[in-house]
Protein backbone atom coordinates (compact mmCIF):
# COMPACT_ATOMS: atom_id res chain seq x y z
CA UNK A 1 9.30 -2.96 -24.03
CA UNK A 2 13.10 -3.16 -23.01
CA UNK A 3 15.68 -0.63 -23.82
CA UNK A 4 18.49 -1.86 -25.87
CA UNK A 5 21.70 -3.59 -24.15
CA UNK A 6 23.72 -0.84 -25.28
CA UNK A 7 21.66 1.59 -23.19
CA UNK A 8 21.15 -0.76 -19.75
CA UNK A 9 23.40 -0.23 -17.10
CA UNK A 10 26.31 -2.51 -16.34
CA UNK A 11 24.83 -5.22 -14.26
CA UNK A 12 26.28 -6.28 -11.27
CA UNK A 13 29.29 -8.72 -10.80
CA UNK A 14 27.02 -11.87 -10.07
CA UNK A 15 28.23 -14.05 -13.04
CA UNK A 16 25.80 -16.64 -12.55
CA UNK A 17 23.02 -14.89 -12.67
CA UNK A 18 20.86 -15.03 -16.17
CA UNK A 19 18.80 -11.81 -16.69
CA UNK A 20 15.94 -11.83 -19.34
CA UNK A 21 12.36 -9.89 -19.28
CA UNK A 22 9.35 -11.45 -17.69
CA UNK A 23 6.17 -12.35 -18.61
CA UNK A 24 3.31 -13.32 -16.99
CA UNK A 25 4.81 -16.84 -17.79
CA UNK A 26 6.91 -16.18 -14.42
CA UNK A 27 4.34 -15.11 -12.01
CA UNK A 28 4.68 -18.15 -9.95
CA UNK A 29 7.99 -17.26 -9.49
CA UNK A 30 7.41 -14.03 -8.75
CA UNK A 31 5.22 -14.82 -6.13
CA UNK A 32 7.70 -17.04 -4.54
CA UNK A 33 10.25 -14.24 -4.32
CA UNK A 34 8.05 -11.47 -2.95
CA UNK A 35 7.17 -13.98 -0.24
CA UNK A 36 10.37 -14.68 0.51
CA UNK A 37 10.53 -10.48 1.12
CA UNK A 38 7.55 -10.60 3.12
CA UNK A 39 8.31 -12.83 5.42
CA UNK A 40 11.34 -11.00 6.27
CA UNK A 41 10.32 -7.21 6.04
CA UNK A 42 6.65 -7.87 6.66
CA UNK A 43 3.55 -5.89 5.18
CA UNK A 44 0.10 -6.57 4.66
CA UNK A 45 0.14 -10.42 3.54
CA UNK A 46 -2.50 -9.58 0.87
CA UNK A 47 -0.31 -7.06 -1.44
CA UNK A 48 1.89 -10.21 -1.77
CA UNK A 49 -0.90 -12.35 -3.01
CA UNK A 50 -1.01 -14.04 -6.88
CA UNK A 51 -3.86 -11.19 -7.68
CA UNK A 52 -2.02 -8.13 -6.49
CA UNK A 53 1.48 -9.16 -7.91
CA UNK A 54 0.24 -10.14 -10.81
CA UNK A 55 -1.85 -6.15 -11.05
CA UNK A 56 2.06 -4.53 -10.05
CA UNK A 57 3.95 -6.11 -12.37
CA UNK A 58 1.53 -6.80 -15.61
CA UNK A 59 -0.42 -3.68 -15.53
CA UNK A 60 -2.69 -2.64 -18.17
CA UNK A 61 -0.18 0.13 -19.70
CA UNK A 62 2.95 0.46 -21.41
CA UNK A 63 5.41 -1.30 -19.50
CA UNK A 64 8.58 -2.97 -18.99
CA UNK A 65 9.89 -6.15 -16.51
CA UNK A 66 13.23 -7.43 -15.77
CA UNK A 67 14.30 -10.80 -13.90
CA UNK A 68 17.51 -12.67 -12.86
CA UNK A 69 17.46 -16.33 -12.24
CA UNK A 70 19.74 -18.76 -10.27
CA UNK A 71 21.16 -21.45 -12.04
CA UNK A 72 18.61 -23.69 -9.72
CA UNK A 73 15.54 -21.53 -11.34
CA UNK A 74 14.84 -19.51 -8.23
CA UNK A 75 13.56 -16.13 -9.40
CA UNK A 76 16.40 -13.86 -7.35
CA UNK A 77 15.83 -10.33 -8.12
CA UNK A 78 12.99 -8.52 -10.18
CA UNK A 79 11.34 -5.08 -11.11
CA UNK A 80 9.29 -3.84 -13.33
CA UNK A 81 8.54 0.11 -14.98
CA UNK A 82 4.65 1.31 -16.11
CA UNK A 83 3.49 4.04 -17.12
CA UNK A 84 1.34 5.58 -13.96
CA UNK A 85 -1.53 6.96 -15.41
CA UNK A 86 -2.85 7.77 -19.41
CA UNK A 87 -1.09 7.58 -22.00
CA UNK A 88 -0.05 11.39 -22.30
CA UNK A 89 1.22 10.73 -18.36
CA UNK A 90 4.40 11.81 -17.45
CA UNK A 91 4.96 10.03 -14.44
CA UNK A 92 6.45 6.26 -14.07
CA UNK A 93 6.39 3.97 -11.37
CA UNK A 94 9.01 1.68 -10.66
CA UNK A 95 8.40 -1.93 -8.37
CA UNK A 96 10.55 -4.62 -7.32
CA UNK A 97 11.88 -7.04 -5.52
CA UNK A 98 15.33 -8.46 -4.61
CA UNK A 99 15.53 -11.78 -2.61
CA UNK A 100 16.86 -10.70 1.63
CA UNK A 101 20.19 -13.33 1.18
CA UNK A 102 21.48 -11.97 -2.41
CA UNK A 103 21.13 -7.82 -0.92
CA UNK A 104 23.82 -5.68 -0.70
CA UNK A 105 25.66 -6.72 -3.58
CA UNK A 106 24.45 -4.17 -6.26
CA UNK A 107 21.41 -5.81 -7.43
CA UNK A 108 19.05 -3.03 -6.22
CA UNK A 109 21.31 -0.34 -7.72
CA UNK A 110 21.53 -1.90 -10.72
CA UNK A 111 17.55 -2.42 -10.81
CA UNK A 112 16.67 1.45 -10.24
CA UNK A 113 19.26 2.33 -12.45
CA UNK A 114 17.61 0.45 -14.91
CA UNK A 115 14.19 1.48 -14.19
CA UNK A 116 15.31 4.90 -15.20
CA UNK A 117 16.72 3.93 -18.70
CA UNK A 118 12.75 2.25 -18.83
CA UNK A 119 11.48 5.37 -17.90
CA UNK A 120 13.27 7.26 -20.82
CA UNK A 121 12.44 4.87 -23.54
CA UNK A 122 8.44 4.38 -22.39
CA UNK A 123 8.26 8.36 -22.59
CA UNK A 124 10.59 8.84 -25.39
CA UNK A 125 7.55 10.73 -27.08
CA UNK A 126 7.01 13.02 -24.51
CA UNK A 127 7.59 16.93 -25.12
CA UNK A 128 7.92 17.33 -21.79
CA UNK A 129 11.35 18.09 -20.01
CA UNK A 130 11.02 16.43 -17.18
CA UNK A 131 10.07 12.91 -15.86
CA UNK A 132 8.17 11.53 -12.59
CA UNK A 133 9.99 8.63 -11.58
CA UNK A 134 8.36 7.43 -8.60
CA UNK A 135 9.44 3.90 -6.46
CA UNK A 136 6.73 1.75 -4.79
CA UNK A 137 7.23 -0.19 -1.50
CA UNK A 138 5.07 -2.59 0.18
CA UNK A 139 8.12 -3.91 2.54
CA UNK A 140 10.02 -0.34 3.25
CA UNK A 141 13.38 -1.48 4.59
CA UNK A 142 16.16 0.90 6.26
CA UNK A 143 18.82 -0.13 3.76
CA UNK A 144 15.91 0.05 0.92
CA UNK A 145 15.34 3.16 2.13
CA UNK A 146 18.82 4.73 2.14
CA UNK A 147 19.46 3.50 -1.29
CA UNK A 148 16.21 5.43 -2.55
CA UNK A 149 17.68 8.69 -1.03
CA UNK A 150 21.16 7.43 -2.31
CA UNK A 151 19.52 7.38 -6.09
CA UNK A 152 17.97 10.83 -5.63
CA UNK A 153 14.25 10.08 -4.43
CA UNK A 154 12.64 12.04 -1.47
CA UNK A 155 10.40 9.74 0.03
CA UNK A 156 6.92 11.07 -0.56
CA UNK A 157 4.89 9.22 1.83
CA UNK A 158 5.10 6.59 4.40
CA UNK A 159 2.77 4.87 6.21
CA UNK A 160 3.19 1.68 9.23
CA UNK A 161 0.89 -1.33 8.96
CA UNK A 162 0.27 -2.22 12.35
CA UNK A 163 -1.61 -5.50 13.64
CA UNK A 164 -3.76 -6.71 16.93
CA UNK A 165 -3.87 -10.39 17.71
CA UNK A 166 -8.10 -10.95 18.54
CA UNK A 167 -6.88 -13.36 20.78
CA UNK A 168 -6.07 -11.11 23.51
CA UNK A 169 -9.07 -9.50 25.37
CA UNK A 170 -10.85 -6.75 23.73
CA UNK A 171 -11.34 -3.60 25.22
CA UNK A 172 -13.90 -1.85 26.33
CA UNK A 173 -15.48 1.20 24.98
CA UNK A 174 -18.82 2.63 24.99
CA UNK A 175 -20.59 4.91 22.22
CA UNK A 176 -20.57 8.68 24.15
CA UNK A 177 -24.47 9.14 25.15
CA UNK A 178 -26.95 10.09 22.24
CA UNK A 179 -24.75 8.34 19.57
CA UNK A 180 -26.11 5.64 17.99
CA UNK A 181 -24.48 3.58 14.80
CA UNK A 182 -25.72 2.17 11.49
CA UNK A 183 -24.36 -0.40 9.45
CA UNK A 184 -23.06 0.28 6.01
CA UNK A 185 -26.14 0.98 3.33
CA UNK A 186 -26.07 2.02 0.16
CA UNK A 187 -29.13 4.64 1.34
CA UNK A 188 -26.46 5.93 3.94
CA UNK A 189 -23.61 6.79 1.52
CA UNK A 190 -23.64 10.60 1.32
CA UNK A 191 -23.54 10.50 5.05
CA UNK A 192 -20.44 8.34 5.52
CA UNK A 193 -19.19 10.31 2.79
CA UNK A 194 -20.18 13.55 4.94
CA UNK A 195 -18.26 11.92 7.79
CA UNK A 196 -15.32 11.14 5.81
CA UNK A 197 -14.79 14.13 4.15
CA UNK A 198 -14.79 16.15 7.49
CA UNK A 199 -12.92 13.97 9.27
CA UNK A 200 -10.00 13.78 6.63
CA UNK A 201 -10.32 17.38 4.68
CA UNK A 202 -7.46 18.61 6.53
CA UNK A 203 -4.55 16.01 6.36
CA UNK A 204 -1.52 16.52 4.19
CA UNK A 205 -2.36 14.76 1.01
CA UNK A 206 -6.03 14.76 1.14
CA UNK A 207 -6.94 13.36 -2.39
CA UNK A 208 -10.23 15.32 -2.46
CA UNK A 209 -12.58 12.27 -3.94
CA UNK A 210 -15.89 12.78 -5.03
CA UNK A 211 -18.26 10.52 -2.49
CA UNK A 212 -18.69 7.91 -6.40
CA UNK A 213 -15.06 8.02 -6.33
CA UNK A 214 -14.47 7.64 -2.35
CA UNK A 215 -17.20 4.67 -2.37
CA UNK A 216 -16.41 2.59 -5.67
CA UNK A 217 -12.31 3.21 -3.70
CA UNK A 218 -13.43 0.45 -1.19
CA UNK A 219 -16.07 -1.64 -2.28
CA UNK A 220 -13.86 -4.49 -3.44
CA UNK A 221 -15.02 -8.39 -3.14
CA UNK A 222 -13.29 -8.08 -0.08
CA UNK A 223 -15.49 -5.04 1.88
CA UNK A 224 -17.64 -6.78 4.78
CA UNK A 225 -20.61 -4.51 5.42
CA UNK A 226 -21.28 -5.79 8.96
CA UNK A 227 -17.80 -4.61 10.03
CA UNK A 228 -18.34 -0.85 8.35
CA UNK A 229 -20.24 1.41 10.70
CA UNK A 230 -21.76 5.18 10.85
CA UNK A 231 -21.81 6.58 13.80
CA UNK A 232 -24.33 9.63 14.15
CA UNK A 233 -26.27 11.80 16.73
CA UNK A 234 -29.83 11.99 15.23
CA UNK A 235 -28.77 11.85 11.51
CA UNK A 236 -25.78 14.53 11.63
CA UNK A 237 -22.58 11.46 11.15
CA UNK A 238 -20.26 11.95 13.30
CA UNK A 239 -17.96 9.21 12.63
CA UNK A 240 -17.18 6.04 10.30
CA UNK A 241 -15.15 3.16 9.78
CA UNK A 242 -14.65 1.13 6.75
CA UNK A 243 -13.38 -2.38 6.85
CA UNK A 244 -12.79 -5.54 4.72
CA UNK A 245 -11.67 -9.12 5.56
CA UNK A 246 -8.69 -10.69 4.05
CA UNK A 247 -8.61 -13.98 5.56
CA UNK A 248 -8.03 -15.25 8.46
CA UNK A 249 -7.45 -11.24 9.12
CA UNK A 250 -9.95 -8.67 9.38
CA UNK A 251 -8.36 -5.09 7.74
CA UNK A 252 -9.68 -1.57 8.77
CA UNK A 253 -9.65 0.59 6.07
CA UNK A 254 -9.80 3.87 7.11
CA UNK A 255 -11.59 5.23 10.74
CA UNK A 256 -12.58 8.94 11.01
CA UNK A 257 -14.48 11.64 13.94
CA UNK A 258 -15.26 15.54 12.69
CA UNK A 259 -12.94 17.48 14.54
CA UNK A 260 -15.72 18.44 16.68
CA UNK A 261 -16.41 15.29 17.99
CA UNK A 262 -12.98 14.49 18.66
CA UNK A 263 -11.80 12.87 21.92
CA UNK A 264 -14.47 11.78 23.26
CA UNK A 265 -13.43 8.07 22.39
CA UNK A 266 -16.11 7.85 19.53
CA UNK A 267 -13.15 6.32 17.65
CA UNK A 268 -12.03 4.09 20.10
CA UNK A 269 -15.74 2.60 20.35
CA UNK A 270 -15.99 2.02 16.77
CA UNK A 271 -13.05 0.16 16.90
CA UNK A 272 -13.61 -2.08 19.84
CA UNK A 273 -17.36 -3.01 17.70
CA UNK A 274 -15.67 -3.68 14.83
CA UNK A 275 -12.62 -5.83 16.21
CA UNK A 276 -15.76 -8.11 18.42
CA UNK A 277 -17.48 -8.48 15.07
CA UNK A 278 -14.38 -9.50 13.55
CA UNK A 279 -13.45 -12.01 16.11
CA UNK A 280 -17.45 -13.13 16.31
CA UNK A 281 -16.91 -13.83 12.07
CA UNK A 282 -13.26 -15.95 12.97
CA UNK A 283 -10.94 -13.49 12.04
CA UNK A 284 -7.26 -14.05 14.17
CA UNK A 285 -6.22 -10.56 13.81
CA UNK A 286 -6.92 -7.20 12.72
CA UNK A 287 -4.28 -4.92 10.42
CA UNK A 288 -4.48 -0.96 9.40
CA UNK A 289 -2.27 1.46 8.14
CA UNK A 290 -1.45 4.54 9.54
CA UNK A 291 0.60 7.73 7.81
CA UNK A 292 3.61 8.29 9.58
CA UNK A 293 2.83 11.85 9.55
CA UNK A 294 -0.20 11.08 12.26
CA UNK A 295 1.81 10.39 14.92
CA UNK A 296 -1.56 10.81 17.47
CA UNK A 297 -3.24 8.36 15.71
CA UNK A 298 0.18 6.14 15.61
CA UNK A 299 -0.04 6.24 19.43
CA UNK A 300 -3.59 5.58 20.00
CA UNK A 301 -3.51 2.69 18.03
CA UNK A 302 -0.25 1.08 20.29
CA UNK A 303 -2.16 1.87 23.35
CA UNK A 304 -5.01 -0.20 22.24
CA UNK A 305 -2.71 -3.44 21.15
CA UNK A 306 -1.37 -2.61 17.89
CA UNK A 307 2.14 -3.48 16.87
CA UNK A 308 3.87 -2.49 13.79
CA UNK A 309 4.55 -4.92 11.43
CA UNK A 310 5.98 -3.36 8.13
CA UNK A 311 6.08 -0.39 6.41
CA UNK A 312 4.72 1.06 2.74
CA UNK A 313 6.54 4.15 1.16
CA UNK A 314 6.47 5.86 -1.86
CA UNK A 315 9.35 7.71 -3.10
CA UNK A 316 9.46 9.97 -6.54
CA UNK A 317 12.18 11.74 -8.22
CA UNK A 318 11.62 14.10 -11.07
CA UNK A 319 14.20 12.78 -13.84
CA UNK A 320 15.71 15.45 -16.45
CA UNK A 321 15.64 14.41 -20.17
């Protein structure tokens, strides 16, 4: 669905640029151009993948998609505007893309300035007064970044991807005494849910999941049971971690202690078992994410090898009608 031309914003002063929707007609373009981004402003290679593109920009809900093309056919600048959520939501989420030689020349303006005019016609039967407009990163820039704040978004969450090459030497970390681990069963669930929920309860943002909702979160095609581990003392868990492989890279999910069990390096030991098994299996790295707001964890993963390698924000503005 696009808004009429007489409500789009001007577009910018690139004359040979031709702007039309896209379909899913264009996705091998599309995949061209957010590669292009990637390999620039980094990430986690996988988001930029046919699959996931294709599940940003062609979502199953009412939604909206906007392209400009060279004259050669090279896809230069994209975004597209969904609904986020049911059909009574009133929230939006905008995504996009604008290729790292054609920036700073209006194109991004023009494309959240647009994604607002989206936003008002996909809700236009909405009672309610205000809008959630909310912007979607997987490549967080600094000049991205101050044109979100420029537009009026506060910048809801951020979090680093950071990576370890498994070609340098592993370290070395032993379980505490008494604590054993188990790999991940179905017949363990409730206690790596038990460890989870304990271990994250208190961070900003906690979404409060159900232990259905936490497990059917992670078990894609892509979760590797021998790499997921419970660590426990008897059967009381006092740790997890959660990982999946997205070749040639091994990715940990999320890693968790209770609080009471904290710094004792149960986390650390997980870690260095999961990063051998990884290597063991062929994997050439290992990637995570990390909320910027957790600067402990932040520097606990650099002191084991991890450098950052891109950054994923979210950024929301609530939009008068």
């Amino acid at each position: 669905m696009m808004a009429n031309s007489t409500t789009n914003p001007a577009l910018p002063s690139l004359a040979d640029l031709i702007w039309r929707p896209i379909t899913r007609d264009d996705l091998a373009a599309l995949v061209d151009l957010a590669s292009a981004c990637f390999l620039v402003d980094g990430g986690l290679h996988f988001l930029f993948e046919p699959e996931s593109i294709s599940d940003r920009f062609f979502p199953d809900a009412p939604s909206a998609a906007i392209g400009a093309f060279a004259p050669d056919g090279r896809l230069a600048a994209c975004a597209t505007v969904h609904l986020d959520g049911d059909s009574g939501s009133q929230r939006a989420m905008i995504v996009g893309h604008v290729q790292p030689d054609l920036r700073g020349k209006g194109i991004g303006t023009y494309l959240i300035r647009w994604g607002q005019m989206q936003t008002q016609s996909l809700l236009a039967g909405s009672v309610n007064n205000q809008l959630a407009l909310q912007i979607a990163t997987e490549s967080l820039t600094a000049s991205a970044h101050q044109l979100y704040l420029a537009h009026g978004f506060e910048s809801v969450s951020e979090s680093l991807v950071m990576r370890r090459n498994l070609d340098l030497p592993l370290p070395e970390y032993a379980f505490p005494p008494g604590v054993t681990i188990a790999d991940w069963d179905p017949a363990l669930a409730d206690q790596f849910f038990q460890a989870y929920d304990a271990a994250f309860r208190e961070r900003p943002g906690f979404p409060g999941y159900t232990a259905t909702e936490w497990v059917d979160s992670w078990t894609t095609d892509r979760f590797r049971p021998e790499w997921s581990m419970l660590a426990r003392s008897g059967d009381e868990p006092l740790g997890f971690l959660m990982a999946t492989s997205n070749p040639p890279h091994g990715f940990i999910m999320q890693v968790g202690v209770i609080p009471a069990q904290r710094r004792r390096g149960l986390a650390s030991a997980l870690m260095a078992e999961t990063m051998r098994r990884m290597e063991t299996a062929g994997a050439v790295s290992v990637q995570l994410t990390v909320n910027v707001n957790n600067p402990g964890a932040i520097q606990t993963y650099a002191q084991r090898g991890f450098v950052t390698i891109g950054r994923r924000a979210r950024y929301e503005r609530i939009v008068e009608r």
